[in-house]
C-alpha atoms as a PDB file:
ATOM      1  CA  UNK A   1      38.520  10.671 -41.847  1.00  0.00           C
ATOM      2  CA  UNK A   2      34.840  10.361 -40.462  1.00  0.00           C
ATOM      3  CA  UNK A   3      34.107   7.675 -37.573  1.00  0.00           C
ATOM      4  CA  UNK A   4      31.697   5.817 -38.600  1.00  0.00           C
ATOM      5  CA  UNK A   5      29.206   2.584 -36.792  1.00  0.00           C
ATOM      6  CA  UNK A   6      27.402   0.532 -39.514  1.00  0.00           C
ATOM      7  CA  UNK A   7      23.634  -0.355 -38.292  1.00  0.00           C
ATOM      8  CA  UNK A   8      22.294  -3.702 -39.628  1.00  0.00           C
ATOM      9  CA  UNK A   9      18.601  -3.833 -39.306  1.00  0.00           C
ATOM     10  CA  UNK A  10      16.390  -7.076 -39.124  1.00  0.00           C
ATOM     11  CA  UNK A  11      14.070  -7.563 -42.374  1.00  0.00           C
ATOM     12  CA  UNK A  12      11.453  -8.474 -40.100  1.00  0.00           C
ATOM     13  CA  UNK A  13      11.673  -4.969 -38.312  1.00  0.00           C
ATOM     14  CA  UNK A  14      12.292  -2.932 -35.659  1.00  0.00           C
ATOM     15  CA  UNK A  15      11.355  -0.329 -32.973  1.00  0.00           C
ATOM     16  CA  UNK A  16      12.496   3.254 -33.744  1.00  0.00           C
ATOM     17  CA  UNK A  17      13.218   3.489 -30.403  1.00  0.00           C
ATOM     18  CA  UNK A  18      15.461   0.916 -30.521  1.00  0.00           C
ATOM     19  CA  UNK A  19      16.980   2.760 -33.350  1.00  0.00           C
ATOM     20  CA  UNK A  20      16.518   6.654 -32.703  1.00  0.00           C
ATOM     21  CA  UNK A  21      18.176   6.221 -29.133  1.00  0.00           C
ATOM     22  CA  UNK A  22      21.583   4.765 -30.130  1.00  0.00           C
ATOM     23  CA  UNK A  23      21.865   7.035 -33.676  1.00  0.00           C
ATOM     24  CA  UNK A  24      21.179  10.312 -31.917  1.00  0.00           C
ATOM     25  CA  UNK A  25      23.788   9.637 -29.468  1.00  0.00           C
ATOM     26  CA  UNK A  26      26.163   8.409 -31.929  1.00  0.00           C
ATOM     27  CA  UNK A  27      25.361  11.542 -34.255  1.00  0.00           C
ATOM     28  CA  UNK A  28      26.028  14.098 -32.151  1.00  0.00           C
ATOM     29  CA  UNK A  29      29.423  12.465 -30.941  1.00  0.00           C
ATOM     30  CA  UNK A  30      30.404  12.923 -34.813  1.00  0.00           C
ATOM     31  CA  UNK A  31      29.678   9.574 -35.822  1.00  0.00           C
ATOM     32  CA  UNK A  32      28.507   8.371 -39.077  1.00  0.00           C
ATOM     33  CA  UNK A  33      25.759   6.111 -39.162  1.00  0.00           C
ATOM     34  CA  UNK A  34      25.277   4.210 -42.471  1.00  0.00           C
ATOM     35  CA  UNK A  35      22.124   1.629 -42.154  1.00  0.00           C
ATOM     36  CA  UNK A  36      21.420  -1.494 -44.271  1.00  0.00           C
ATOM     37  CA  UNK A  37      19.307  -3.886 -43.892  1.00  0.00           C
ATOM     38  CA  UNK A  38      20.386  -7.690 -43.817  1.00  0.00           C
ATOM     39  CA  UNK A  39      17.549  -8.561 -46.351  1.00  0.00           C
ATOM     40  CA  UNK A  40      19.811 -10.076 -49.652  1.00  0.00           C
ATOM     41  CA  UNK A  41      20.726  -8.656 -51.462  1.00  0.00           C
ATOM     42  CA  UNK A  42      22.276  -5.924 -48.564  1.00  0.00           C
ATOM     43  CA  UNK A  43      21.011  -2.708 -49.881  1.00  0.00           C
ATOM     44  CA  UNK A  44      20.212   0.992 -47.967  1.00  0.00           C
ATOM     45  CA  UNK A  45      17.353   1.681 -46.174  1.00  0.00           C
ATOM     46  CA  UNK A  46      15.122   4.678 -46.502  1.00  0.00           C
ATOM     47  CA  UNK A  47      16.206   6.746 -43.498  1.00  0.00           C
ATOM     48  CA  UNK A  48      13.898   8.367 -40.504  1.00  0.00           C
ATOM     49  CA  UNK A  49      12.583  11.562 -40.842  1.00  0.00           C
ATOM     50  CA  UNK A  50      14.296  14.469 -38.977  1.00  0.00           C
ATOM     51  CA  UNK A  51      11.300  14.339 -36.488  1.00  0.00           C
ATOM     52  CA  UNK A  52      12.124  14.191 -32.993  1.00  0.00           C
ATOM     53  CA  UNK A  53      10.997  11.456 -30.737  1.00  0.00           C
ATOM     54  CA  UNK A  54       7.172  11.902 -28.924  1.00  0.00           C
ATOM     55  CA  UNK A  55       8.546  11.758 -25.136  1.00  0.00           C
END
C-alpha cells in the first residue's frame, strides 16, 4: 500500500513554489501526491510539467 498526502489547492490560485517545494520532497520520500482543487464540484487538476524549478 502506497503513502499517500492529498493537496487541496485554492480556486483562486497559487504559487508553484508553494507547491513544487513540498511535492518534490514528498515524492522522492515515496509519497503519493493526488491534487484537487476545492472549486465544486472537487475535481483533478491538470498537473505541473516535469520541468525543474528556475533557481
Amino acid at each position: 500500500m502506497s503513502k499517500k498526502v492529498l493537496a487541496v489547492l485554492s480556486e483562486y490560485g497559487y504559487w508553484g513554489e508553494e507547491l513544487l517545494g513540498p511535492m518534490e520532497n514528498l515524492e522522492g520520500a515515496g509519497y503519493v501526491l493526488p491534487i484537487k482543487t476545492s472549486y465544486p464540484p472537487a475535481r483533478s487538476v491538470q498537473p505541473l510539467s516535469n520541468r525543474k524549478r528556475q533557481p
